[in-house]
Protein backbone atom coordinates (compact mmCIF):
# COMPACT_ATOMS: atom_id res chain seq x y z
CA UNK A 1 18.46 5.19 -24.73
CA UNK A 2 20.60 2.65 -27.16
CA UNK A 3 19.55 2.94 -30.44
CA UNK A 4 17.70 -0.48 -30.70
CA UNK A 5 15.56 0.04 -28.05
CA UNK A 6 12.47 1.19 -29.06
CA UNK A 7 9.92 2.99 -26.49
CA UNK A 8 6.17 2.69 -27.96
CA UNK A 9 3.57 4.85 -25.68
CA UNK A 10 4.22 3.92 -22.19
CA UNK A 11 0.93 2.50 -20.13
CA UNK A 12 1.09 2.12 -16.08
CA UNK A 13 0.01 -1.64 -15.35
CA UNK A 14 -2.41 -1.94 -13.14
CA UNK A 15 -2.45 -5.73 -11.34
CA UNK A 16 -5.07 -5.90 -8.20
CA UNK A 17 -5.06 -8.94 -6.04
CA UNK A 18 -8.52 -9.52 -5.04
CA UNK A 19 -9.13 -11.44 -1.43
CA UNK A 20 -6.13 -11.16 1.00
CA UNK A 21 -2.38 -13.02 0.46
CA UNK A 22 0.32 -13.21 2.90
CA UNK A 23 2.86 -10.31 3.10
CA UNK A 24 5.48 -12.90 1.94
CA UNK A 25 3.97 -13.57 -1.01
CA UNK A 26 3.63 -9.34 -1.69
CA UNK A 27 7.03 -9.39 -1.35
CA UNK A 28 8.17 -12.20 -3.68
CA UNK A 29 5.90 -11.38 -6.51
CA UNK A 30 7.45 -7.09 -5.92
CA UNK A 31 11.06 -8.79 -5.82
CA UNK A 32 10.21 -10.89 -9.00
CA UNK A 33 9.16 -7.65 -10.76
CA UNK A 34 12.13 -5.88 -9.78
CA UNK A 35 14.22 -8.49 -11.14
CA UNK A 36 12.64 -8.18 -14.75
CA UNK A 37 13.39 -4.15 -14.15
CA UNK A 38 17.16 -5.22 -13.48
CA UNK A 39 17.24 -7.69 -16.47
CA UNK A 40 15.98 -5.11 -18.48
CA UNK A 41 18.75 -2.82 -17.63
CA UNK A 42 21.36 -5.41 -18.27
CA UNK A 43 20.28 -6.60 -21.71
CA UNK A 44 20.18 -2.26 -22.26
CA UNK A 45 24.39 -2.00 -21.12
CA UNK A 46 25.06 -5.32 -22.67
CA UNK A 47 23.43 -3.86 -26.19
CA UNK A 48 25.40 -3.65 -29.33
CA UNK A 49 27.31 -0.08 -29.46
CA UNK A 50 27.55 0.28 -32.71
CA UNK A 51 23.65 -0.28 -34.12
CA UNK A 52 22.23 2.88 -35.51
CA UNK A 53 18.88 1.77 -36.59
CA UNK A 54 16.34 3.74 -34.25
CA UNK A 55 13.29 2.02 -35.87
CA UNK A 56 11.56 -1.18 -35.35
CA UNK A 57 10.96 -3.47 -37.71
CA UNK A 58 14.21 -3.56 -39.53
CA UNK A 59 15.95 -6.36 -37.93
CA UNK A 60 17.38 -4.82 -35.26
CA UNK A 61 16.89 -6.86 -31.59
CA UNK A 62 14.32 -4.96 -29.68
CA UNK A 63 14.53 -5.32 -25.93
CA UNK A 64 10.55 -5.93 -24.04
CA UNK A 65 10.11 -2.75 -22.15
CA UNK A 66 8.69 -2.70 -18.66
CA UNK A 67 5.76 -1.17 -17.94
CA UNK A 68 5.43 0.58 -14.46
CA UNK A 69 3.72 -1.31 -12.70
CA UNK A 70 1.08 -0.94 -9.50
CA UNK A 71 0.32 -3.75 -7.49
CA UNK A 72 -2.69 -3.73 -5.08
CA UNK A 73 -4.02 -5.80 -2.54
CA UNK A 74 -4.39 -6.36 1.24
CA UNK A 75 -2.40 -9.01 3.75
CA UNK A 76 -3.90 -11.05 6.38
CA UNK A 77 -2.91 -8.91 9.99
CA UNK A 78 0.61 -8.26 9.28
CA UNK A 79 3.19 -6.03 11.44
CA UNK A 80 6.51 -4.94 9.52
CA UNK A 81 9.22 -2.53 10.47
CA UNK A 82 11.75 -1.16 8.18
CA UNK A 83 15.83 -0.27 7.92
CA UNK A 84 15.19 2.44 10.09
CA UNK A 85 13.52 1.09 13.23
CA UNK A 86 15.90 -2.17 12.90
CA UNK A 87 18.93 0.15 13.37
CA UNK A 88 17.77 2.61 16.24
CA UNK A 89 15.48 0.56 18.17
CA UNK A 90 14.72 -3.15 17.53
CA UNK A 91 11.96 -4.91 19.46
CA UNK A 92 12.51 -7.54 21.90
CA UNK A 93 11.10 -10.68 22.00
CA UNK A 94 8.88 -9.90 23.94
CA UNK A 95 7.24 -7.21 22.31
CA UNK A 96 7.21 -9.15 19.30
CA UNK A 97 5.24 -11.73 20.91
CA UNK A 98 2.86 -8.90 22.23
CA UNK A 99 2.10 -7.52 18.93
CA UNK A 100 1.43 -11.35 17.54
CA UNK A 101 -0.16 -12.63 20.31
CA UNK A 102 1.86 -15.61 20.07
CA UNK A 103 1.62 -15.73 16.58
CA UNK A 104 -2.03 -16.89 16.54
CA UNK A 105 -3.07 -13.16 15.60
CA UNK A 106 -0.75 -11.85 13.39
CA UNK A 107 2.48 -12.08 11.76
CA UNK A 108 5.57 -9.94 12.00
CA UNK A 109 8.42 -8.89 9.34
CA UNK A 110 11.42 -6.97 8.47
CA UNK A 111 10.93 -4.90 5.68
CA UNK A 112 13.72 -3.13 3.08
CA UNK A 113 11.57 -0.46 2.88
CA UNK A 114 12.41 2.70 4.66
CA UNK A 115 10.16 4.08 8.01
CA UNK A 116 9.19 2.59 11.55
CA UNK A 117 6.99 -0.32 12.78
CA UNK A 118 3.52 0.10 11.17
CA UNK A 119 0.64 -2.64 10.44
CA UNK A 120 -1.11 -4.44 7.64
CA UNK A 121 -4.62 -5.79 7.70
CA UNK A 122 -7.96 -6.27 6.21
CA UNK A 123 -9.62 -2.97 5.14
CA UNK A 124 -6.33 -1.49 4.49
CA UNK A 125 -5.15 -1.36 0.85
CA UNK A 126 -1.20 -1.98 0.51
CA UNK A 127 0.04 -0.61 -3.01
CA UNK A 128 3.31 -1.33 -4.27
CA UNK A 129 4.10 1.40 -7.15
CA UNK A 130 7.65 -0.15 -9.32
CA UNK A 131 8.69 2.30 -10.98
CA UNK A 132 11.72 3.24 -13.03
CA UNK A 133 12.30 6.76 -11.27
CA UNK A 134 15.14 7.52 -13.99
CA UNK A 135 13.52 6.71 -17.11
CA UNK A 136 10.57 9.72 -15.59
CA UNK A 137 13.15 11.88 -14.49
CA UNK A 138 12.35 11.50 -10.49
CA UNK A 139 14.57 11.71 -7.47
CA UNK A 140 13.56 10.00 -4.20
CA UNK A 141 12.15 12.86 -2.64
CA UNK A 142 10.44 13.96 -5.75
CA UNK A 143 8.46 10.85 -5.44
CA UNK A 144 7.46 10.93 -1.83
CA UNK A 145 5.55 14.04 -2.45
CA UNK A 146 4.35 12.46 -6.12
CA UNK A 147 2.94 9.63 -3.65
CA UNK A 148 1.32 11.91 -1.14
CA UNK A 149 0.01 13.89 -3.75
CA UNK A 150 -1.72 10.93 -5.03
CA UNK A 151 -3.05 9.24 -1.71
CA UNK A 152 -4.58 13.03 -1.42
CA UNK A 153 -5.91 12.95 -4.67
CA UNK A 154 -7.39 9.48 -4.18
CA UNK A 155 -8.80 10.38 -0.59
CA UNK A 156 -10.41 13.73 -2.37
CA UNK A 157 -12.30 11.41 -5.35
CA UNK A 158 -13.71 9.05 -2.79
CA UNK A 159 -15.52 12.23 -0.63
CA UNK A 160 -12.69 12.84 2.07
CA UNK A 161 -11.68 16.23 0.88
CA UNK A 162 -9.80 17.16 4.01
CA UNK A 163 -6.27 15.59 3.81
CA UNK A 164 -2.57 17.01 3.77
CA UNK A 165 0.66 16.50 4.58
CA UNK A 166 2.70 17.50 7.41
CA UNK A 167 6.31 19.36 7.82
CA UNK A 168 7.51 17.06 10.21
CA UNK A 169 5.58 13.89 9.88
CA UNK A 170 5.39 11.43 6.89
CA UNK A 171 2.59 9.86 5.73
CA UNK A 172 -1.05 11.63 4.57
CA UNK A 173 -3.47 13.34 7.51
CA UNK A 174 -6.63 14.39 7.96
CA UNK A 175 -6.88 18.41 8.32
CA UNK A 176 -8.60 19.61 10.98
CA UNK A 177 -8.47 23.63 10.81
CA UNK A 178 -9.90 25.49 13.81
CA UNK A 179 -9.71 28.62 16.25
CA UNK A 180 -8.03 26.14 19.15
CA UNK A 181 -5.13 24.94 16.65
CA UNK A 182 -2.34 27.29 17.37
CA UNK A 183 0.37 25.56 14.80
CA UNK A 184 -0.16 23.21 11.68
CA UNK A 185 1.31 20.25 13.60
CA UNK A 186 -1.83 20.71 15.93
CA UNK A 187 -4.21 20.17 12.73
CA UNK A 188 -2.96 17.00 11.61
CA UNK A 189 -3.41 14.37 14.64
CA UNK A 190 -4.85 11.30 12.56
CA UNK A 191 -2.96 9.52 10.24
CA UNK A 192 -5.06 7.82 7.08
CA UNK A 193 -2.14 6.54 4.67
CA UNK A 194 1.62 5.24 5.43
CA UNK A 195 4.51 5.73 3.30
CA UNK A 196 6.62 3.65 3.31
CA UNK A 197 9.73 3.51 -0.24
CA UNK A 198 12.78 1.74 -1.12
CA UNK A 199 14.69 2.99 -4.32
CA UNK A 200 16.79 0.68 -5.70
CA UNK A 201 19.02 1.48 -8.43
CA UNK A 202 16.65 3.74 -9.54
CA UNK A 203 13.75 1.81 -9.44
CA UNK A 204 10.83 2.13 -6.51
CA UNK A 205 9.61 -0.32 -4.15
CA UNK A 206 7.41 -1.01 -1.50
CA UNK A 207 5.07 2.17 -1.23
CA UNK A 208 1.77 2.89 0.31
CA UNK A 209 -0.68 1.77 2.83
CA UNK A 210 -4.11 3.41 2.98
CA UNK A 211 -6.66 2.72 5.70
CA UNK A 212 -10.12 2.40 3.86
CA UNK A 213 -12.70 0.80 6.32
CA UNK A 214 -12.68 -1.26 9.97
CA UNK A 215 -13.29 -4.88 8.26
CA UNK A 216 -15.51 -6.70 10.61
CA UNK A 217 -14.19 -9.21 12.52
CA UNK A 218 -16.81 -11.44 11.87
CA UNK A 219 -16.62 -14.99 13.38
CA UNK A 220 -16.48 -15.58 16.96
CA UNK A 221 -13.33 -17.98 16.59
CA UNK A 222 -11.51 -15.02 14.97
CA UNK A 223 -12.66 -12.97 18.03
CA UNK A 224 -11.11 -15.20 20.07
CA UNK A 225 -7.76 -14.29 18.39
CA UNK A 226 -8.58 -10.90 18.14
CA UNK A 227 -8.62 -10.18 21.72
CA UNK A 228 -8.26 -5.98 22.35
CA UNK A 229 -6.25 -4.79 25.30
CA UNK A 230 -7.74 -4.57 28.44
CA UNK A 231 -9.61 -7.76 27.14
CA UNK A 232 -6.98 -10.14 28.12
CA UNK A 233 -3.85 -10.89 30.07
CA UNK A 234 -1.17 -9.63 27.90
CA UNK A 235 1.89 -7.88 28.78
CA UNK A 236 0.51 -4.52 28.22
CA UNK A 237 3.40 -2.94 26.09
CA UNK A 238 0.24 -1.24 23.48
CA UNK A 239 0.97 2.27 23.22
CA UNK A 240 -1.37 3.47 21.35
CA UNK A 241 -2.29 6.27 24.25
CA UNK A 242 -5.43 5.89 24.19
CA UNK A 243 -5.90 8.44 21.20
CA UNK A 244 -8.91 6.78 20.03
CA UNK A 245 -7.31 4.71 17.04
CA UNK A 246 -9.34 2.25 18.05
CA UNK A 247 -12.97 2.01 17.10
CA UNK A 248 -15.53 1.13 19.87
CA UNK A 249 -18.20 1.42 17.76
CA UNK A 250 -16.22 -1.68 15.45
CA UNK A 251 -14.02 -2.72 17.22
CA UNK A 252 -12.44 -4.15 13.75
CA UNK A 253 -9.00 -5.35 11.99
CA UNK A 254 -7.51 -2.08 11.52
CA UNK A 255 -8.50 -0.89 15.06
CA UNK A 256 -7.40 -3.80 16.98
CA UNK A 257 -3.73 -3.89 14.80
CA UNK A 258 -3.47 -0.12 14.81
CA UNK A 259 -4.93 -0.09 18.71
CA UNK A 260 -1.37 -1.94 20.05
CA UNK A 261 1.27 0.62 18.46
CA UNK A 262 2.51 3.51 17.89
CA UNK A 263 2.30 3.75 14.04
CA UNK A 264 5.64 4.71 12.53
CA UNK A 265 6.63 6.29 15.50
CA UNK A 266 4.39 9.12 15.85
CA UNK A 267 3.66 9.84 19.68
CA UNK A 268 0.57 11.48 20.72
CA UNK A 269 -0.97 11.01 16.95
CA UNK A 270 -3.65 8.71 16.29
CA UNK A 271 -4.41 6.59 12.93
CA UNK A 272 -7.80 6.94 11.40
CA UNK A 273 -9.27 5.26 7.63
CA UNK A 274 -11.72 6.53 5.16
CA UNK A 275 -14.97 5.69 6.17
CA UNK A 276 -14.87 6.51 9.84
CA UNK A 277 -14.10 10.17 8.03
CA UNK A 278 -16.40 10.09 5.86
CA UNK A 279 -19.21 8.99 8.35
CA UNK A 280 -17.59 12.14 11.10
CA UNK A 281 -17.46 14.40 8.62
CA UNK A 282 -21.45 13.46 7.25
CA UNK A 283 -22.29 13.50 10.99
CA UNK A 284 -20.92 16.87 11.89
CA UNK A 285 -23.14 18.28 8.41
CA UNK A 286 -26.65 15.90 9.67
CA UNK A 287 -26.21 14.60 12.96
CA UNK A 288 -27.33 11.67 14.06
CA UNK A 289 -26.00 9.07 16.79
CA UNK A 290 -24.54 5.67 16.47
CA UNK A 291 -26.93 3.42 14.66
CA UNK A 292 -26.79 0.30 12.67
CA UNK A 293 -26.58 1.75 9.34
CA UNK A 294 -24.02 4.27 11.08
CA UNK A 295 -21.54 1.17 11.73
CA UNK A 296 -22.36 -0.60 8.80
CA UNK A 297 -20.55 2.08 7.16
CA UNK A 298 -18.19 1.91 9.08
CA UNK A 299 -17.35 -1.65 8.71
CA UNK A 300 -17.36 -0.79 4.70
CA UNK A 301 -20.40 -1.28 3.46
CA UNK A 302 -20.32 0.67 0.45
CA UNK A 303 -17.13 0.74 0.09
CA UNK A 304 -15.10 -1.58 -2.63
CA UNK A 305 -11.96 -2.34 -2.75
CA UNK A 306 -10.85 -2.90 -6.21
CA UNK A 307 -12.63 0.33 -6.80
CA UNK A 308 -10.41 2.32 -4.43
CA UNK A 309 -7.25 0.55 -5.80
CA UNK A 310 -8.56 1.75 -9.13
CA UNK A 311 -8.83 5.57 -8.23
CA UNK A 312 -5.36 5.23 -6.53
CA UNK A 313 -4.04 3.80 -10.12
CA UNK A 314 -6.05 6.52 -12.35
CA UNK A 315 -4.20 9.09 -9.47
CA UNK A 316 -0.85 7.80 -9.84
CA UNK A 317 -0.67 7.60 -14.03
CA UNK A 318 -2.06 11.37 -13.68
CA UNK A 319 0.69 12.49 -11.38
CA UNK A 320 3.16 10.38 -13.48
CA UNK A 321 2.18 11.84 -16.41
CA UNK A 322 1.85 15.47 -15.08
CA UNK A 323 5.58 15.51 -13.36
CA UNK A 324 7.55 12.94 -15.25
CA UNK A 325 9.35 12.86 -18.20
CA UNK A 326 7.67 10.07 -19.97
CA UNK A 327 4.08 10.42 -20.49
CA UNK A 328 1.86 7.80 -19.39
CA UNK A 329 -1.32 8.00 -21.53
CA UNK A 330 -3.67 5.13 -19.59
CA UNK A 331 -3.89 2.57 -17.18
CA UNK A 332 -3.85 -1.19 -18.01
CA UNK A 333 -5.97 -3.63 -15.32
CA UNK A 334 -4.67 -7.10 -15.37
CA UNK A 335 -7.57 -9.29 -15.04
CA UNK A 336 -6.51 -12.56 -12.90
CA UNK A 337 -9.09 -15.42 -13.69
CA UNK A 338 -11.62 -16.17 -11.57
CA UNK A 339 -9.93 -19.54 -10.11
CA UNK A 340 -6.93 -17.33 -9.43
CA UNK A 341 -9.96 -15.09 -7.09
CA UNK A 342 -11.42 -18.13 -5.30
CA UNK A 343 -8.02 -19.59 -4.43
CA UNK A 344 -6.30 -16.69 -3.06
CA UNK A 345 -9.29 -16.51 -0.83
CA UNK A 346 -9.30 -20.00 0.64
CA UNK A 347 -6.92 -21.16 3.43
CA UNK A 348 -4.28 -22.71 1.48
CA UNK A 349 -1.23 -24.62 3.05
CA UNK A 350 2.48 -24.26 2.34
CA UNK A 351 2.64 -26.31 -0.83
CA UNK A 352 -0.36 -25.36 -2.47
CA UNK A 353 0.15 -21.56 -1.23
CA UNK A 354 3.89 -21.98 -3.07
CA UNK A 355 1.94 -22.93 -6.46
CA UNK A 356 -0.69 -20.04 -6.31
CA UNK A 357 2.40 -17.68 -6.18
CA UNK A 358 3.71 -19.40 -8.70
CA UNK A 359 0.70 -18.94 -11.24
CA UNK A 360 -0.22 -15.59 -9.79
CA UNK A 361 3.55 -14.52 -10.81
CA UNK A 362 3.09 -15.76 -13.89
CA UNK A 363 -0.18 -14.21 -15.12
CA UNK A 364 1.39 -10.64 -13.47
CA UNK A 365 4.85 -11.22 -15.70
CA UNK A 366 3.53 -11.76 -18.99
CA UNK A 367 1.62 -8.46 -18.33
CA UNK A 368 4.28 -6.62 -17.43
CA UNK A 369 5.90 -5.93 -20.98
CA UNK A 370 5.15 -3.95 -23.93
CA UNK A 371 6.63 -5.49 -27.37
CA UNK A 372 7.85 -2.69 -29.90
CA UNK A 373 5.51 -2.77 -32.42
């Protein structure tokens, strides 16, 4: 580290997005925060030589520090693909238009991030860890496993103890040990949380997406956009396999996105979310049938976002602090304001979208630095 640089006690900044925002606007305010990581870095090589001081407050330039940062929040229904897929297999037109119906469903991306076609939605929370891997002392594949480790951890605190990873598959699975399994590959066959990283000069991007609850499709106009296959005259190029990713009992966001694909590539492997676990696993202890209560919970009813994201922070400045180099001693929660809450919720156009991002980027930069003190 140059010697006027000074590094006070390092705090992971937590910024949750409440509502949903469009994956566009994810990925502007993540490449904004990257750029202040990259600024950072140049003001650090561009840094006198030839200072000695190693204190603050003796007149020495100090450069604003950036905190690692975690940023939470969930799209509208969103389908992205990364490097990967684009270079081995890109989708037609056609299939593009399946997955989008049109584009009155859902919206469709290329993504820097690493892995295969996967999907976005309500009920899933999307969490974008930047991170300066150097300055912790982490290579790429060291912070894969940091990440799994964490979505396990999370998945544990919120009473769904039986998650894992696989040899051969990416991502975080529910475990389901038993007589009939003969191999480990048999006892991980639903998939609850994505991975999905780009490392860029040392710093991450892009990250995690964890399936929490089926989010009720409530209105009947958004049914009508919602249509599930075998509902409708669509091409028919789903291929989900019928592996029961979708939820009859729902019927909601995540199973109708997750219900058309094969996520990340995975044949003959389902994807699942928290509370459909937690309500089979509660079943198989009590019984019980399908009720109302029974698909209430399902739909998330009890189940808060911002207090998932939360856990998922608290996890990641524990494994940070337990495997880096640089010890992260709490987590900092930006608190938007309230109009900030109300607006991201409304249906705004272009413009007014444009100047949300704007102020939203604004409130999440001038959190994002420590001053020496």
């Amino acid at each position: 580290m140059p010697p006027n640089c000074y590094r006070p006690p390092l705090h992971l900044s937590h910024v949750h997005i409440p509502g949903r925002i469009p994956y566009t606007t994810s990925v502007a305010l993540q490449s904004a925060i990257l750029a202040q990581y990259f600024a950072y870095r140049k003001g650090i090589s561009q840094s006198p030589s030839t200072t000695t001081t190693t204190s603050p407050g003796k007149g020495v330039p100090q450069l604003r520090i950036p905190l690692p940062t975690l940023l939470t929040f969930s799209t509208p229904p969103t389908y992205t693909v990364g490097r990967r897929h684009l270079e081995s297999n890109p989708l037609s037109p056609s299939q593009i238009r399946y997955l989008t119906r049109n584009n009155i469903a859902a919206s469709f991306h290329a993504s820097s991030r690493g892995g295969l076609l996967t999907y976005h939605g309500p009920g899933q929370l999307t969490a974008y860890p930047l991170i300066d891997l150097r300055a912790h002392g982490l290579g790429a594949r060291q912070y894969v496993r940091l990440l799994e480790d964490v979505v396990i951890d999370t998945c544990k605190r919120l009473g769904v103890p039986n998650v894992g990873v696989s040899c051969t598959d990416p991502g975080v699975w529910m475990v389901d040990p038993g007589p009939e399994a003969e191999d480990e590959t048999n006892l991980r066959t639903r998939k609850v949380c994505a991975l999905g990283v780009q490392v860029t000069r040392g710093v991450s991007s892009h990250g995690i997406g964890l399936n929490v609850f089926d989010e009720d499709i409530a209105t009947s106009r958004e049914r009508e956009r919602y249509v599930f296959d075998g509902d409708d005259d669509d091409e028919g190029l789903q291929a989900s396999g019928g592996l029961g990713t979708v939820d009859e009992m729902t019927k909601g966001y995540l199973s109708w996105g997750f219900g058309r694909i094969v996520a990340c590539g995975l044949e003959g492997k389902a994807t699942t979310w928290l509370s459909r676990e937690r309500e089979r696993a509660r079943q198989q202890q009590e019984g019980g049938g399908e009720t109302e209560d029974v698909r209430s919970n399902l739909r998330g009813k009890g189940w808060d976002m911002a207090r998932v994201a939360s856990v998922l922070a608290e996890c990641l400045r524990a494994g940070l602090r337990s495997r880096g180099k640089v010890d992260v001693e709490a987590v900092d929660v930006v608190s938007l304001r309230p109009t900030m809450h109300s607006h991201l919720k409304s249906d705004a156009g272009e413009q007014e979208q444009e100047q949300l991002q704007k102020e939203l980027l604004r409130q999440i930069l001038g959190s994002q630095f420590r001053d020496p003190p």
